[in-house]
Protein backbone atom coordinates (compact mmCIF):
# COMPACT_ATOMS: atom_id res chain seq x y z
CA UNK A 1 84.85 117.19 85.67
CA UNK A 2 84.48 118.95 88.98
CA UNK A 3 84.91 115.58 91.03
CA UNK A 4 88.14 115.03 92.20
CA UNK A 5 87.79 110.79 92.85
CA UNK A 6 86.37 108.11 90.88
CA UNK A 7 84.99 104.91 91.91
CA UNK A 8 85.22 102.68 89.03
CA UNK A 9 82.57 99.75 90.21
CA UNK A 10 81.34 100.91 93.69
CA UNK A 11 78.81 98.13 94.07
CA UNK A 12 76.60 99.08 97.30
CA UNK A 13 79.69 101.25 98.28
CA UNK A 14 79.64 99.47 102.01
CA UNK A 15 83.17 101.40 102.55
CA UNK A 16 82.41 105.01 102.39
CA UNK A 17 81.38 106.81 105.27
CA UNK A 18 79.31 109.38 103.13
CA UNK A 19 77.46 107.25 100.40
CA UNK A 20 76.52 110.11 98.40
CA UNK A 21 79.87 112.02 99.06
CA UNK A 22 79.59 114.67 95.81
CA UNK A 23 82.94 114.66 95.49
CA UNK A 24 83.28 111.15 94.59
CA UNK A 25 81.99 109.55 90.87
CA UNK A 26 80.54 106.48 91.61
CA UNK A 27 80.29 103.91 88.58
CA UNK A 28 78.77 100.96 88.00
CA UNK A 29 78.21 98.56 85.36
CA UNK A 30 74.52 97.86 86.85
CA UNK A 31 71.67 99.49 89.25
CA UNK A 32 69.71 97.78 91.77
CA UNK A 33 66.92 99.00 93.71
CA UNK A 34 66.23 97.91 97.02
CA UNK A 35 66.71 94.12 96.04
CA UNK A 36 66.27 91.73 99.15
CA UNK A 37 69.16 89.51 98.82
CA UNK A 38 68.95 87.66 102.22
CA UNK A 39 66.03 88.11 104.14
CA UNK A 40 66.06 91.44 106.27
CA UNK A 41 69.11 92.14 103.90
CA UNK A 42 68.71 94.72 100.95
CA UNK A 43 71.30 95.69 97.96
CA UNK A 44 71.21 99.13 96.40
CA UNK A 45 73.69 100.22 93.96
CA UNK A 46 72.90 103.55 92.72
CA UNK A 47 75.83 104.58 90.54
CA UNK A 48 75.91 108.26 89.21
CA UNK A 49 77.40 106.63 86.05
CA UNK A 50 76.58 103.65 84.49
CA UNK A 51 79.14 102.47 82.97
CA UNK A 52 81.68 99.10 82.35
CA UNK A 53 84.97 100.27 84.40
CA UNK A 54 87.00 98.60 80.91
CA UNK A 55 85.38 101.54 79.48
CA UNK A 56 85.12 104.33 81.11
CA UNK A 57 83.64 107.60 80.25
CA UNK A 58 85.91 110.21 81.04
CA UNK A 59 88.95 112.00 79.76
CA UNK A 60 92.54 111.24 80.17
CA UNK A 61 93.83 112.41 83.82
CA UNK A 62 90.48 113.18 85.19
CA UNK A 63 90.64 111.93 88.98
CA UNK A 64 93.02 112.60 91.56
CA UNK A 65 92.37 109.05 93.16
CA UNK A 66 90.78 106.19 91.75
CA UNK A 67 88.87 103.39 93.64
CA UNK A 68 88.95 100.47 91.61
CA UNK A 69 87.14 97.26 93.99
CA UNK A 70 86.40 94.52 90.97
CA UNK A 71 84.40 91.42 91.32
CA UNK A 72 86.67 89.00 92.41
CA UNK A 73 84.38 85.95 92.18
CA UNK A 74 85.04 83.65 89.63
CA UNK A 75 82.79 81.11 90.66
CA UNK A 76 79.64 82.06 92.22
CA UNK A 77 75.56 80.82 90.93
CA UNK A 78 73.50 83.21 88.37
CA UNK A 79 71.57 83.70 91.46
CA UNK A 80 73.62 83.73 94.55
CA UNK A 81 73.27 86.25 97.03
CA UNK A 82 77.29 86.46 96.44
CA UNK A 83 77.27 87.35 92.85
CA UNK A 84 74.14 89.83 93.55
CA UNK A 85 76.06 91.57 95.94
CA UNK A 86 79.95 91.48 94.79
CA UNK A 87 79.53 91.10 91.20
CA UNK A 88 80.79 87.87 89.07
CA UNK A 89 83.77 87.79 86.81
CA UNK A 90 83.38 85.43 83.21
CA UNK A 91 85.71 83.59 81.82
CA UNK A 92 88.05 86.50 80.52
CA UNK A 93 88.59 87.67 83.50
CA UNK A 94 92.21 88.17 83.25
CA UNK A 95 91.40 90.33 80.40
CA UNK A 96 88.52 91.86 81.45
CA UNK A 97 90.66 92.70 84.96
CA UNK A 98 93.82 94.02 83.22
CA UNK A 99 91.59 96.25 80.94
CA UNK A 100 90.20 97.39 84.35
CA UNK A 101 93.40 98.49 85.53
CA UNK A 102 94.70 100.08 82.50
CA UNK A 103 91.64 102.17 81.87
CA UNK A 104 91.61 103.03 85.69
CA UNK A 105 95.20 104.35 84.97
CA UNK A 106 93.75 106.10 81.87
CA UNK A 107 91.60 108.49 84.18
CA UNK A 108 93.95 108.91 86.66
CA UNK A 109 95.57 112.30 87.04
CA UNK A 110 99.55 112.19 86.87
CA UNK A 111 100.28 112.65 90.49
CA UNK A 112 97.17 110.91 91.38
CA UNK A 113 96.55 107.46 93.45
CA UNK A 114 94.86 104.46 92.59
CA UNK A 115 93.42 102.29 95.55
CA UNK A 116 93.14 99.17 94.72
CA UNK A 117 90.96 96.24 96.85
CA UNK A 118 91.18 92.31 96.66
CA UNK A 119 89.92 89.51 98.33
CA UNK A 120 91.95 85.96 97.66
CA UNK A 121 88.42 84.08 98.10
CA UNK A 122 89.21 82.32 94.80
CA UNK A 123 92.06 84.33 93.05
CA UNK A 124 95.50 84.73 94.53
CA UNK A 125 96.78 88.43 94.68
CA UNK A 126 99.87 87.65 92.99
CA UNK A 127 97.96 86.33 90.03
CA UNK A 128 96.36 89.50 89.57
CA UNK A 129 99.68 91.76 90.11
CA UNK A 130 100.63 89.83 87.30
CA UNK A 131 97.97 90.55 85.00
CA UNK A 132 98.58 94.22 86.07
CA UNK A 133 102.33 94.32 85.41
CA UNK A 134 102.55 97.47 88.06
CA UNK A 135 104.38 97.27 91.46
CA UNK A 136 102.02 98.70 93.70
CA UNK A 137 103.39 101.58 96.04
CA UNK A 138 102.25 100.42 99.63
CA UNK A 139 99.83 97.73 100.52
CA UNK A 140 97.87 95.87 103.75
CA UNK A 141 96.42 92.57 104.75
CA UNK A 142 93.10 93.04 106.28
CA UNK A 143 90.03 91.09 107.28
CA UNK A 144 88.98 87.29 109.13
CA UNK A 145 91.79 85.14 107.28
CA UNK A 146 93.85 88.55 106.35
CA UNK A 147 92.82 87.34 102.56
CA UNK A 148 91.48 91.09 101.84
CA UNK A 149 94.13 93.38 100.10
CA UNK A 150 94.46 97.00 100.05
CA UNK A 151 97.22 98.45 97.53
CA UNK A 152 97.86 102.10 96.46
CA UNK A 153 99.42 102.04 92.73
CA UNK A 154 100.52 105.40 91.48
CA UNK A 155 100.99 106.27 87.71
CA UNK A 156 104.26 105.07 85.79
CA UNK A 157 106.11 107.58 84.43
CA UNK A 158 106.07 105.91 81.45
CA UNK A 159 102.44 105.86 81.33
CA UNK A 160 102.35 109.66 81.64
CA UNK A 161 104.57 110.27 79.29
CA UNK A 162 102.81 107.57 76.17
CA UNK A 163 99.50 110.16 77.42
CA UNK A 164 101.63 113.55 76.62
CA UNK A 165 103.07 112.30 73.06
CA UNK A 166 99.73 111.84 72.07
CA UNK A 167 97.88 114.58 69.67
């Protein structure tokens, strides 16, 4: 793969500067077209993969960096604007959020960075760190409340070397 970073569920990717930056893989598990969530308020997500970011379609130590913003609503209606927009997670969403992580680490190239974004809404951030079982390298507070988290995790070692042994 000629990209060189992966966004594992970009959503409406409201970060980037460049929404169709080619050097980034967006992902998604879903695609929506021009839905009006609020009114004078529209969602796209237009990923150039659709995919579930517990499963991801790519090779071992494909990315350089790795973007990897889950859902981090555990409670929000079938049809609220919040779960159209951010995504809901179900019940196994320790699961489904460790598997996230692992498999983000999967496609992550050995001296590569994972970025990782949470919001404490409804889900403390050390509840999640321990799902992960990873010390992240660096990390910041941002946002209203300073409930929105942004942590850089790079590869274990030991991870890297499990991905060598195998044939």
């Amino acid at each position: 793969m000629s990209k060189r970073v992966l966004d594992a569920c970009c959503g409406g990717k409201m970060f980037y500067f460049d929404k169709d930056n080619p050097d980034v893989e967006f992902c998604d598990i879903r695609e929506v077209d021009n839905l009006e969530y609020y009114p004078g308020r529209f969602l796209n997500v237009k990923p150039n993969t659709v995919s579930d970011f517990t499963n991801l379609p790519f090779e071992d130590g494909s990315f350089k960096v790795v973007v990897f913003d889950p859902p981090h609503l555990i409670h929000a209606g079938d049809k609220s604007w919040s779960r159209l927009k951010y995504g809901r997670l179900e019940e196994d969403w320790e699961d489904t959020l460790r598997d996230g992580f692992n498999e983000c680490m999967r496609v992550l190239d050995d001296d590569g960075l994972m970025i990782f974004k949470w919001s404490e809404i409804q889900i403390p951030l050390r509840d999640i760190l321990k799902i992960f079982q990873a010390e992240p390298l660096l990390g910041e507070k941002r946002g209203r409340n300073k409930n929105t988290h942004w942590l850089i995790f790079m590869k274990p070692a030991s991870v890297q070397e499990v991905q060598s042994e195998k044939p």
